[in-house]
PDB file of N, CA and C in Angstrom:
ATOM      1  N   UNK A   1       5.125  41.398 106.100  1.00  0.00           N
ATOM      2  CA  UNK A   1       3.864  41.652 105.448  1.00  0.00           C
ATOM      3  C   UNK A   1       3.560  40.518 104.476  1.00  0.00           C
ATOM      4  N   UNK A   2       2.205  39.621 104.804  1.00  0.00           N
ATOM      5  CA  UNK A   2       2.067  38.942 103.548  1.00  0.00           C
ATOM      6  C   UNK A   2       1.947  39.560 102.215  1.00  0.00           C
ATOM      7  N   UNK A   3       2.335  38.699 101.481  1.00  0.00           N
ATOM      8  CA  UNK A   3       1.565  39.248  99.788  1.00  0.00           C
ATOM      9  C   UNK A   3      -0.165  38.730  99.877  1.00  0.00           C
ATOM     10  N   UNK A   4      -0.576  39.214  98.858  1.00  0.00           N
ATOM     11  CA  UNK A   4      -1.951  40.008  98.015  1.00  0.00           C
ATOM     12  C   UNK A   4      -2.336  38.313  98.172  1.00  0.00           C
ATOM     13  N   UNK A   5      -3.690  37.823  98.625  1.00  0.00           N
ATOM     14  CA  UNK A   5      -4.088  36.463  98.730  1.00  0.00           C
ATOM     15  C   UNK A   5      -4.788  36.641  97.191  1.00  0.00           C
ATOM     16  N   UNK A   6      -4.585  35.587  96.735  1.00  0.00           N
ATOM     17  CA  UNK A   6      -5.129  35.520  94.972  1.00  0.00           C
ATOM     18  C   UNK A   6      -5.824  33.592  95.009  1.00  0.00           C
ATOM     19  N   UNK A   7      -6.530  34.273  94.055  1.00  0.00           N
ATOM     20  CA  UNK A   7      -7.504  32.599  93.749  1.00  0.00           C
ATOM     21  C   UNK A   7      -6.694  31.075  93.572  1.00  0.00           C
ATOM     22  N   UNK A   8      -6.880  30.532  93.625  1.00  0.00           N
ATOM     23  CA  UNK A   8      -6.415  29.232  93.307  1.00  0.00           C
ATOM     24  C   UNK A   8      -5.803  29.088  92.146  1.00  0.00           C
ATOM     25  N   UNK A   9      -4.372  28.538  92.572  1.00  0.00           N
ATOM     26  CA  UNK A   9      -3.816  28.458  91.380  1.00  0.00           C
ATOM     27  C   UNK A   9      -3.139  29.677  90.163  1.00  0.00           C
ATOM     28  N   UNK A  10      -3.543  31.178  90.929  1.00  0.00           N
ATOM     29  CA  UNK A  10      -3.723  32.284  89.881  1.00  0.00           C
ATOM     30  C   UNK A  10      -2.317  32.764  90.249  1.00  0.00           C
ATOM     31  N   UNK A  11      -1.903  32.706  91.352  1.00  0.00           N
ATOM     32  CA  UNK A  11      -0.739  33.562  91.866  1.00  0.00           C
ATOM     33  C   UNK A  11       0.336  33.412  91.471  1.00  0.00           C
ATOM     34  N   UNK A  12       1.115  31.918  91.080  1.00  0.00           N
ATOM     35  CA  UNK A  12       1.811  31.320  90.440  1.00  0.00           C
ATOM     36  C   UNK A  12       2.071  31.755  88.676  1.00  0.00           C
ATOM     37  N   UNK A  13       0.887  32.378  87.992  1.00  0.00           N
ATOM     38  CA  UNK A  13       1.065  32.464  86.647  1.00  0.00           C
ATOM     39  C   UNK A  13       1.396  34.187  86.921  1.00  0.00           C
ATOM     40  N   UNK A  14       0.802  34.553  87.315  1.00  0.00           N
ATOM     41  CA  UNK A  14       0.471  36.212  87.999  1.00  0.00           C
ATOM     42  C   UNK A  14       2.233  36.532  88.074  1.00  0.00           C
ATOM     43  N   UNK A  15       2.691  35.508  89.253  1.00  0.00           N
ATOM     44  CA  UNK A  15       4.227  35.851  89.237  1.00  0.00           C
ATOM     45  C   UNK A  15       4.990  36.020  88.064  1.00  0.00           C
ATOM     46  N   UNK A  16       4.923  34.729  87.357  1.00  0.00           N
ATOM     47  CA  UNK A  16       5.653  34.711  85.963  1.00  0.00           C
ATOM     48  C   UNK A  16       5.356  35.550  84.908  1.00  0.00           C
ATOM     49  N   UNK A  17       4.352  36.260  84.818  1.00  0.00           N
ATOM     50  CA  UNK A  17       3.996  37.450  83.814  1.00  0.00           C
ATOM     51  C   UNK A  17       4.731  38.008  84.261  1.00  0.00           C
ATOM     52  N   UNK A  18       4.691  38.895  85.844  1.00  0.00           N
ATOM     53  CA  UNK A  18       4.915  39.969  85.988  1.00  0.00           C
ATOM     54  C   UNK A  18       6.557  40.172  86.177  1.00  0.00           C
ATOM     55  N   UNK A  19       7.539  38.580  86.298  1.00  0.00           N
ATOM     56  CA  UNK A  19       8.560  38.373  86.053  1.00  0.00           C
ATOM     57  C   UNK A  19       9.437  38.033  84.381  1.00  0.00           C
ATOM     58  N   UNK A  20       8.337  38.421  84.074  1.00  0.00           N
ATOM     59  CA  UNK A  20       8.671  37.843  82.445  1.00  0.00           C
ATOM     60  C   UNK A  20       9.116  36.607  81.949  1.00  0.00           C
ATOM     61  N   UNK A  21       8.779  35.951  83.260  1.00  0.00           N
ATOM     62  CA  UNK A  21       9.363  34.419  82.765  1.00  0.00           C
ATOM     63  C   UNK A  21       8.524  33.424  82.073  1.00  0.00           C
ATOM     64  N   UNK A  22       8.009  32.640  82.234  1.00  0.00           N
ATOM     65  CA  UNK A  22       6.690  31.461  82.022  1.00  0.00           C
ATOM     66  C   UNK A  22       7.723  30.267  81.484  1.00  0.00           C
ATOM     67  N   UNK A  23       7.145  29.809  80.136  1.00  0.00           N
ATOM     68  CA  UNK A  23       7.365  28.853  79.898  1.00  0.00           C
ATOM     69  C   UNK A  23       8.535  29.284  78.671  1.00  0.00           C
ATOM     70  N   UNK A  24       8.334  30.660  78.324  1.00  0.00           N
ATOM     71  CA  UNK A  24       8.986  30.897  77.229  1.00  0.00           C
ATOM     72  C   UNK A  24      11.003  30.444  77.555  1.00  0.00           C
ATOM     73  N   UNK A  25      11.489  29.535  75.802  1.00  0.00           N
ATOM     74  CA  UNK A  25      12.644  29.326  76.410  1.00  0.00           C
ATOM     75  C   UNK A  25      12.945  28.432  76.974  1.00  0.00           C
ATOM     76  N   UNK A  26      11.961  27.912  77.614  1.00  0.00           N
ATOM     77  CA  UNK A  26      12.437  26.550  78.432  1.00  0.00           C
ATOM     78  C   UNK A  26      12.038  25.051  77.660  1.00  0.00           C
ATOM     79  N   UNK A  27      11.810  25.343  76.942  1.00  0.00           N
ATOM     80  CA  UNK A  27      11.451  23.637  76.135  1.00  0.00           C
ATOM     81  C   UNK A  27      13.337  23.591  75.887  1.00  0.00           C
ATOM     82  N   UNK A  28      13.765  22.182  75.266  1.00  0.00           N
ATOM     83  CA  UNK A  28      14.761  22.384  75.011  1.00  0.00           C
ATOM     84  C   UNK A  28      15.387  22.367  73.642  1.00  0.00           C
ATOM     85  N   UNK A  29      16.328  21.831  73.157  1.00  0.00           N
ATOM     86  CA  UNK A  29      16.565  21.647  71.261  1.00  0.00           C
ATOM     87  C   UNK A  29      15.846  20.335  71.557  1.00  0.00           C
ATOM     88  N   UNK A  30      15.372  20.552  70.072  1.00  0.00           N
ATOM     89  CA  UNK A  30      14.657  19.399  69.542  1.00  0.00           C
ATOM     90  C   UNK A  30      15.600  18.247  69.069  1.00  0.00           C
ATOM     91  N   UNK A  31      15.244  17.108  69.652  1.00  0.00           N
ATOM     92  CA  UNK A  31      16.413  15.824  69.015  1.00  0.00           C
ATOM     93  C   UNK A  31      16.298  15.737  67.289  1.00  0.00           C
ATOM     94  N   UNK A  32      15.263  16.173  66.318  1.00  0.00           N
ATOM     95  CA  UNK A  32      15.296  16.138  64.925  1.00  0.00           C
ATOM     96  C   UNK A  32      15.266  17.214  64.491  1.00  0.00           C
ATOM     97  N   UNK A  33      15.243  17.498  63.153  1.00  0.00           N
ATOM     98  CA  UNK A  33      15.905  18.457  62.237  1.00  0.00           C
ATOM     99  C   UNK A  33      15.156  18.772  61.242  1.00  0.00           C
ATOM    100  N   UNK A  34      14.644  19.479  60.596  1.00  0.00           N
ATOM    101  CA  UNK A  34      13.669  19.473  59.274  1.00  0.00           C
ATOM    102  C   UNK A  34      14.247  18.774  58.210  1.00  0.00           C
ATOM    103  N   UNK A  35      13.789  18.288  57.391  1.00  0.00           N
ATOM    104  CA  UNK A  35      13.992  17.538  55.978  1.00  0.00           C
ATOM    105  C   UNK A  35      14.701  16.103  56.454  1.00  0.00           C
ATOM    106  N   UNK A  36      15.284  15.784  57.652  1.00  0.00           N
ATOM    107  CA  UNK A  36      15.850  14.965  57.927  1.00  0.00           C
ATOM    108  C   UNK A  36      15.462  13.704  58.258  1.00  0.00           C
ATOM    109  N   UNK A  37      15.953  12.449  57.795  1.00  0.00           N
ATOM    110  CA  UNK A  37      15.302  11.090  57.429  1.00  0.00           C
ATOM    111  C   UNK A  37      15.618  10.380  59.136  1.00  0.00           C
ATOM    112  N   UNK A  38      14.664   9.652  59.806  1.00  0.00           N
ATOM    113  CA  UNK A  38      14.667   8.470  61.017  1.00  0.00           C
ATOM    114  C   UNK A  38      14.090   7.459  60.216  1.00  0.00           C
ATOM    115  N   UNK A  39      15.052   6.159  60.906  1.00  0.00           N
ATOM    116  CA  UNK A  39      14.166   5.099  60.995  1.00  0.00           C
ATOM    117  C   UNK A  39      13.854   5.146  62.227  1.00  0.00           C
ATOM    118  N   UNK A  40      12.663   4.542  62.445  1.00  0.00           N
ATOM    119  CA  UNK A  40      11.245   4.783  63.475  1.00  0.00           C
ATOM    120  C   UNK A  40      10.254   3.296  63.600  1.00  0.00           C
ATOM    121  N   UNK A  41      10.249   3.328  64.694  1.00  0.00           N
ATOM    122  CA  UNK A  41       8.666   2.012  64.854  1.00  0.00           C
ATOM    123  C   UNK A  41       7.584   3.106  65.365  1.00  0.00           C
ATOM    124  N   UNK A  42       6.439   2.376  64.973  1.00  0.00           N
ATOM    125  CA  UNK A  42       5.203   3.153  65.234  1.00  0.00           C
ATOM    126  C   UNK A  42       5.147   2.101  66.329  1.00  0.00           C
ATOM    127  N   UNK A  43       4.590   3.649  67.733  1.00  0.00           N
ATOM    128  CA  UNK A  43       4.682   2.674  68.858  1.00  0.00           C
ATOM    129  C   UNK A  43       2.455   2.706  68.882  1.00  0.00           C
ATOM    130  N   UNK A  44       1.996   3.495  68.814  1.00  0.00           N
ATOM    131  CA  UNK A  44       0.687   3.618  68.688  1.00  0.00           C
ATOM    132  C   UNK A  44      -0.113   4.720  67.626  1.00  0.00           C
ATOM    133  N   UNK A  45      -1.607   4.809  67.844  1.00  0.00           N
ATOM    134  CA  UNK A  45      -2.162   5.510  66.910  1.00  0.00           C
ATOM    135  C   UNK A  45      -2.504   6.982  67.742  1.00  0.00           C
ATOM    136  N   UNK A  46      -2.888   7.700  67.236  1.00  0.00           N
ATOM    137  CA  UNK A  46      -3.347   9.170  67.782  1.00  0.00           C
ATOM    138  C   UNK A  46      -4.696   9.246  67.613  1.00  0.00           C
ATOM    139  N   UNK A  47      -5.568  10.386  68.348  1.00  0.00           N
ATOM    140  CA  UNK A  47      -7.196  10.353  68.074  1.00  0.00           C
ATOM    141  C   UNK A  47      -7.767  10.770  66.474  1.00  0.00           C
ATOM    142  N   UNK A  48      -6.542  10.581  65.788  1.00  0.00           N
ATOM    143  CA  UNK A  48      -6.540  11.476  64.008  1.00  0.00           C
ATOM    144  C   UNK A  48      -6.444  10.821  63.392  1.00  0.00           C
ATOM    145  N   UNK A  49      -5.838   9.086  63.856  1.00  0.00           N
ATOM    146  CA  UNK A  49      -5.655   8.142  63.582  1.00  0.00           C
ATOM    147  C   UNK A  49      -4.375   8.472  62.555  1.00  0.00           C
ATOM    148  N   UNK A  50      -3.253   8.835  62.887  1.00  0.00           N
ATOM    149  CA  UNK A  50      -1.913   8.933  62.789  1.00  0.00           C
ATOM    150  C   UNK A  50      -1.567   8.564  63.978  1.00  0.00           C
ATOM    151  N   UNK A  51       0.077   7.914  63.396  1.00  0.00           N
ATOM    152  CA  UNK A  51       0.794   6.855  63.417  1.00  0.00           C
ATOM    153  C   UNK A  51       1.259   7.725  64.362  1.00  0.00           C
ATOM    154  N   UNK A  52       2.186   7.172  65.828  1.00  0.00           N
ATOM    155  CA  UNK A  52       3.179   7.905  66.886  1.00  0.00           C
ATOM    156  C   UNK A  52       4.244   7.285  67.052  1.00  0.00           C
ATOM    157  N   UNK A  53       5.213   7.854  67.101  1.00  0.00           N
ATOM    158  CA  UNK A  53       6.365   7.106  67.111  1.00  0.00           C
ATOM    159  C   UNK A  53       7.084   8.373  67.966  1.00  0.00           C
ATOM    160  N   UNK A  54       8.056   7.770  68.509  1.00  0.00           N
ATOM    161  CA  UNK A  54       9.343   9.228  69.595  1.00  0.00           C
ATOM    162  C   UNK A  54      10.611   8.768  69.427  1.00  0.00           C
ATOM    163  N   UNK A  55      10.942   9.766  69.171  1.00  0.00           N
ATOM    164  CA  UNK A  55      12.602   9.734  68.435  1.00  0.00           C
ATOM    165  C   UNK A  55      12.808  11.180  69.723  1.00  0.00           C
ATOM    166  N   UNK A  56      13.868   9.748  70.749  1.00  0.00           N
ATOM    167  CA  UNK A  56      14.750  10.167  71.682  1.00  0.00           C
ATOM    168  C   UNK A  56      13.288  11.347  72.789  1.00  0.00           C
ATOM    169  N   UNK A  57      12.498  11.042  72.517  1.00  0.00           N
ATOM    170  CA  UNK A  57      11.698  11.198  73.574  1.00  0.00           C
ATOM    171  C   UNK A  57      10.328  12.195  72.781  1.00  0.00           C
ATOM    172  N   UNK A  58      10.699  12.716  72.085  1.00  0.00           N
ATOM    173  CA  UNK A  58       9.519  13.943  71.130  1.00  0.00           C
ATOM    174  C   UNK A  58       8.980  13.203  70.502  1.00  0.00           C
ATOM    175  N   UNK A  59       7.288  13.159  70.651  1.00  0.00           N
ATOM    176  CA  UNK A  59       6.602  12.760  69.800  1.00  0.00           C
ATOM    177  C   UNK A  59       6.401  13.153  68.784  1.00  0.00           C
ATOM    178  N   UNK A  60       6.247  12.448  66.944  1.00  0.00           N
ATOM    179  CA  UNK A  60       6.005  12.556  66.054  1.00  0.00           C
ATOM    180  C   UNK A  60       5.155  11.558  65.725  1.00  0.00           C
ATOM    181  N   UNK A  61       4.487  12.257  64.785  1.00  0.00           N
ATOM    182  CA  UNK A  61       2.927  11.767  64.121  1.00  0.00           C
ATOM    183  C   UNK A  61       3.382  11.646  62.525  1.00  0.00           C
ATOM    184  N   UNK A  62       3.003  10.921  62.656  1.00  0.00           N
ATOM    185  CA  UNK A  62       2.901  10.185  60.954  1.00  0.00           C
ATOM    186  C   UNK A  62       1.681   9.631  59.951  1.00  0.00           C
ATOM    187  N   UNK A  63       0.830  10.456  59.403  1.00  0.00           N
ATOM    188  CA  UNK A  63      -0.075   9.617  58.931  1.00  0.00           C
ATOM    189  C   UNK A  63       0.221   8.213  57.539  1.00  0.00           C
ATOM    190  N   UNK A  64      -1.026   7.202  58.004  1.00  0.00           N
ATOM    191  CA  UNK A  64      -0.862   6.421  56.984  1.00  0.00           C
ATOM    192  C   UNK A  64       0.140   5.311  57.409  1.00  0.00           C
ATOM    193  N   UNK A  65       0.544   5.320  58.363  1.00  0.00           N
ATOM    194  CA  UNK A  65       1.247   4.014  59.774  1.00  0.00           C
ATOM    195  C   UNK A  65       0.023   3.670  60.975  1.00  0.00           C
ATOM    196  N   UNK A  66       0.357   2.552  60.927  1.00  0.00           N
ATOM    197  CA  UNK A  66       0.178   1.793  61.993  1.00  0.00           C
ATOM    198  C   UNK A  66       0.641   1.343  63.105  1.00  0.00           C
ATOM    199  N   UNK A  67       0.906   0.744  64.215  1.00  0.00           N
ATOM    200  CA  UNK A  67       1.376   0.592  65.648  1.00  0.00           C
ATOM    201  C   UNK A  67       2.104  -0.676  64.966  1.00  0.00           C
ATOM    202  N   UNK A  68       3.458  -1.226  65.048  1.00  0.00           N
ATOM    203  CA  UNK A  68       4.230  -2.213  64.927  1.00  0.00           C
ATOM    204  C   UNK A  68       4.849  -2.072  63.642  1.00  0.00           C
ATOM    205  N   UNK A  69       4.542  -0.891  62.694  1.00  0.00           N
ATOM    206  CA  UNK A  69       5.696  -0.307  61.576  1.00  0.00           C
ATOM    207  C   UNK A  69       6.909   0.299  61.763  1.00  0.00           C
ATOM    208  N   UNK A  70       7.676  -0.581  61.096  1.00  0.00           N
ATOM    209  CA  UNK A  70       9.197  -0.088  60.910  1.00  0.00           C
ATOM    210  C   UNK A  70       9.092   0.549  59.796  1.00  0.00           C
ATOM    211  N   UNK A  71       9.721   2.124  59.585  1.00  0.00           N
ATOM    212  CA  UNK A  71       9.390   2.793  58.657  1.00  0.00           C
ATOM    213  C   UNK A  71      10.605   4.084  58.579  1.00  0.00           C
ATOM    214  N   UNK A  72      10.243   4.333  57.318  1.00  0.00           N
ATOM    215  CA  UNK A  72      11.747   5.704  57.007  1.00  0.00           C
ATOM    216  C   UNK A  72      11.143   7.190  56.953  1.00  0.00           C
ATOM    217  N   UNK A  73      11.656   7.587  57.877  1.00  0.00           N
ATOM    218  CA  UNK A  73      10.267   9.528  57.702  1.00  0.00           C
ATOM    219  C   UNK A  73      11.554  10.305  57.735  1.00  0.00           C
ATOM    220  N   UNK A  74      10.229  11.255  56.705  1.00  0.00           N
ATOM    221  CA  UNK A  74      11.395  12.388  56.866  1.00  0.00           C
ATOM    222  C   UNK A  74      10.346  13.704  57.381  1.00  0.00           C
ATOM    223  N   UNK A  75      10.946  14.640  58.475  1.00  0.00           N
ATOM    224  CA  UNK A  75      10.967  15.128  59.921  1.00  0.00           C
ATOM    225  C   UNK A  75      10.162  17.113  58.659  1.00  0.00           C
ATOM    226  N   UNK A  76       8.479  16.786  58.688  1.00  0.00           N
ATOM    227  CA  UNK A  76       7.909  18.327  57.721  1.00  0.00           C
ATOM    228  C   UNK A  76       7.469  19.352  58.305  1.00  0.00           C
ATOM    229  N   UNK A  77       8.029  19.249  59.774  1.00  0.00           N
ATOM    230  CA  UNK A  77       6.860  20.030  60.856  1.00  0.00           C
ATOM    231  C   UNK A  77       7.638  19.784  62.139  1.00  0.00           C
ATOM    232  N   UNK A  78       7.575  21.020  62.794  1.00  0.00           N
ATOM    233  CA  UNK A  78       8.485  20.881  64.238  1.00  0.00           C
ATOM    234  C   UNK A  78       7.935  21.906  65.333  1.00  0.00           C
ATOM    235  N   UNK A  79       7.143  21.466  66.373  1.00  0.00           N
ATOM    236  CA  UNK A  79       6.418  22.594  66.971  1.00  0.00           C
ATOM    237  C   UNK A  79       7.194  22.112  68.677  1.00  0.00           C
ATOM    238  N   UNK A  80       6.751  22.965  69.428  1.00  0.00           N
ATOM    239  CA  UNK A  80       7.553  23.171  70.400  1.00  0.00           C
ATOM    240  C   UNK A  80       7.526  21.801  71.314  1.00  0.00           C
ATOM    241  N   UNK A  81       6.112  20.875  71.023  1.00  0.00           N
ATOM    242  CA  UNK A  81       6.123  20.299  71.862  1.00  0.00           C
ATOM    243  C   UNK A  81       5.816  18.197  71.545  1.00  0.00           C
ATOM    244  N   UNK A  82       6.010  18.526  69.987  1.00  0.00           N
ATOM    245  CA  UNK A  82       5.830  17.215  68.844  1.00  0.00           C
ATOM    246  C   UNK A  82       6.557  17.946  67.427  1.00  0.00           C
ATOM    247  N   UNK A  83       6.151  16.799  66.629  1.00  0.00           N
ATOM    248  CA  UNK A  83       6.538  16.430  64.874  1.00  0.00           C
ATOM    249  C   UNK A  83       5.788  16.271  63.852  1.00  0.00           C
ATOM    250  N   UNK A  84       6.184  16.451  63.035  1.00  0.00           N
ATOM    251  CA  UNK A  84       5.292  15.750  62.532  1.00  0.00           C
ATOM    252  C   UNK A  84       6.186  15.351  60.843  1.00  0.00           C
ATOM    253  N   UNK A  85       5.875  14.189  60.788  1.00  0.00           N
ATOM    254  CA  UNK A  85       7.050  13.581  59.235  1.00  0.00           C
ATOM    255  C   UNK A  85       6.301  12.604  58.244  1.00  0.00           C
ATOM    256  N   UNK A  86       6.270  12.610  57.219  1.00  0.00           N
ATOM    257  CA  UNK A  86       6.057  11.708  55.946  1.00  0.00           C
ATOM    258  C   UNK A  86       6.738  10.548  55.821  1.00  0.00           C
ATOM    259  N   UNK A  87       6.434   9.475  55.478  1.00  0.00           N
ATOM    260  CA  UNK A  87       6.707   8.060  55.034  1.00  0.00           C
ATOM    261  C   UNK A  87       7.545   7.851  54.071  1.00  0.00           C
ATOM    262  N   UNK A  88       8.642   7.675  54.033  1.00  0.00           N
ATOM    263  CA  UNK A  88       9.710   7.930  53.161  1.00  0.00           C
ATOM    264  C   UNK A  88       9.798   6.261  52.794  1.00  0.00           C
ATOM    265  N   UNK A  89       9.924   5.482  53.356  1.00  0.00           N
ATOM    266  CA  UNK A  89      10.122   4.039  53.160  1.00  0.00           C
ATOM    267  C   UNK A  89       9.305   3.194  53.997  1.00  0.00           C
ATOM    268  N   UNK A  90       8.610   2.389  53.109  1.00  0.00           N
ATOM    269  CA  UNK A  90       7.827   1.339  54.443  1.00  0.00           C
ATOM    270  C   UNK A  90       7.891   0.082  53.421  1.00  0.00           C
ATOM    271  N   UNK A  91       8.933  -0.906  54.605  1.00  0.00           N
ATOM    272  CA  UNK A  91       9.142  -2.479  54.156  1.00  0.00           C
ATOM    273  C   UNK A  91       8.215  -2.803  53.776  1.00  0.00           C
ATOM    274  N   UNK A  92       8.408  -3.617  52.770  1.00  0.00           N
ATOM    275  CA  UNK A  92       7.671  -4.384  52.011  1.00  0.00           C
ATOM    276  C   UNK A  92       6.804  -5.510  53.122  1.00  0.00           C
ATOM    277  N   UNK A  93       5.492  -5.827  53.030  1.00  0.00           N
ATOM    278  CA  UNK A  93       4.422  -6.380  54.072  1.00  0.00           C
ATOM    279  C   UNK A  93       4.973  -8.187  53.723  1.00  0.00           C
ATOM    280  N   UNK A  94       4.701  -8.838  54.830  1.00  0.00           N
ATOM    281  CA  UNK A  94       4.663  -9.770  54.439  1.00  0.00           C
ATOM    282  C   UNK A  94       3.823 -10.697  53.284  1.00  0.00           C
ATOM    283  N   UNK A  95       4.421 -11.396  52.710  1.00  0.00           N
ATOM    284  CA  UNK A  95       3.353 -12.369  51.935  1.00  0.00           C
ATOM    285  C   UNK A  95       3.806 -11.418  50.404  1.00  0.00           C
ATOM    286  N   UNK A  96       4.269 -10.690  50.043  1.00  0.00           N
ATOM    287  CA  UNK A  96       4.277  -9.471  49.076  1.00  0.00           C
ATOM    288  C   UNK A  96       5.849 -10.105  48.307  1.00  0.00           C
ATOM    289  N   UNK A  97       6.006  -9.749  47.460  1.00  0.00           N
ATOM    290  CA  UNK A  97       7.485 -10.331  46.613  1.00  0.00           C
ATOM    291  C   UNK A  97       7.528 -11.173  45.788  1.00  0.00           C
TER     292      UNK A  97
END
């Protein structure tokens, strides 16, 4: 006997409700830690115009960086699927001293 023909795409989520599975659980540990200090390069900007940088693959956002900063954050925000951390140290700019 086939199963119940369902819309595009619907049958697949339909299963996982009714299996209790989805997505819940499956992200994995996060490579950072709350309160905890990285050094970090800002690899680009975000549409918020915060700073992005990925430590061991999770993106974190940093405002107040730029793309080519080497910088010291510490890790204020941890959601299932990014970061988000404060500017703890940023080298002194060239031309400055």
């Amino acid at each position: 006997m086939r199963p119940e023909r369902r819309g595009r795409g619907e049958g697949m989520w339909q299963e996982r409700r009714e299996r209790g599975g989805g997505f819940r659980g499956s992200f994995p540990p996060k490579p950072v830690e709350m309160g905890k200090e990285y050094d970090v390069e800002i690899q680009e900007t975000s549409r918020r115009g915060e700073g992005i940088a990925r430590i061991k693959g999770l993106v974190t956002f940093i405002p107040n960086a730029k793309p080519g900063d080497h910088v010291r954050i510490r890790i204020t925000r941890i959601s299932r699927r990014f970061a988000e951390a404060e500017i703890v140290k940023k080298p002194p700019e060239e031309g400055e001293g």
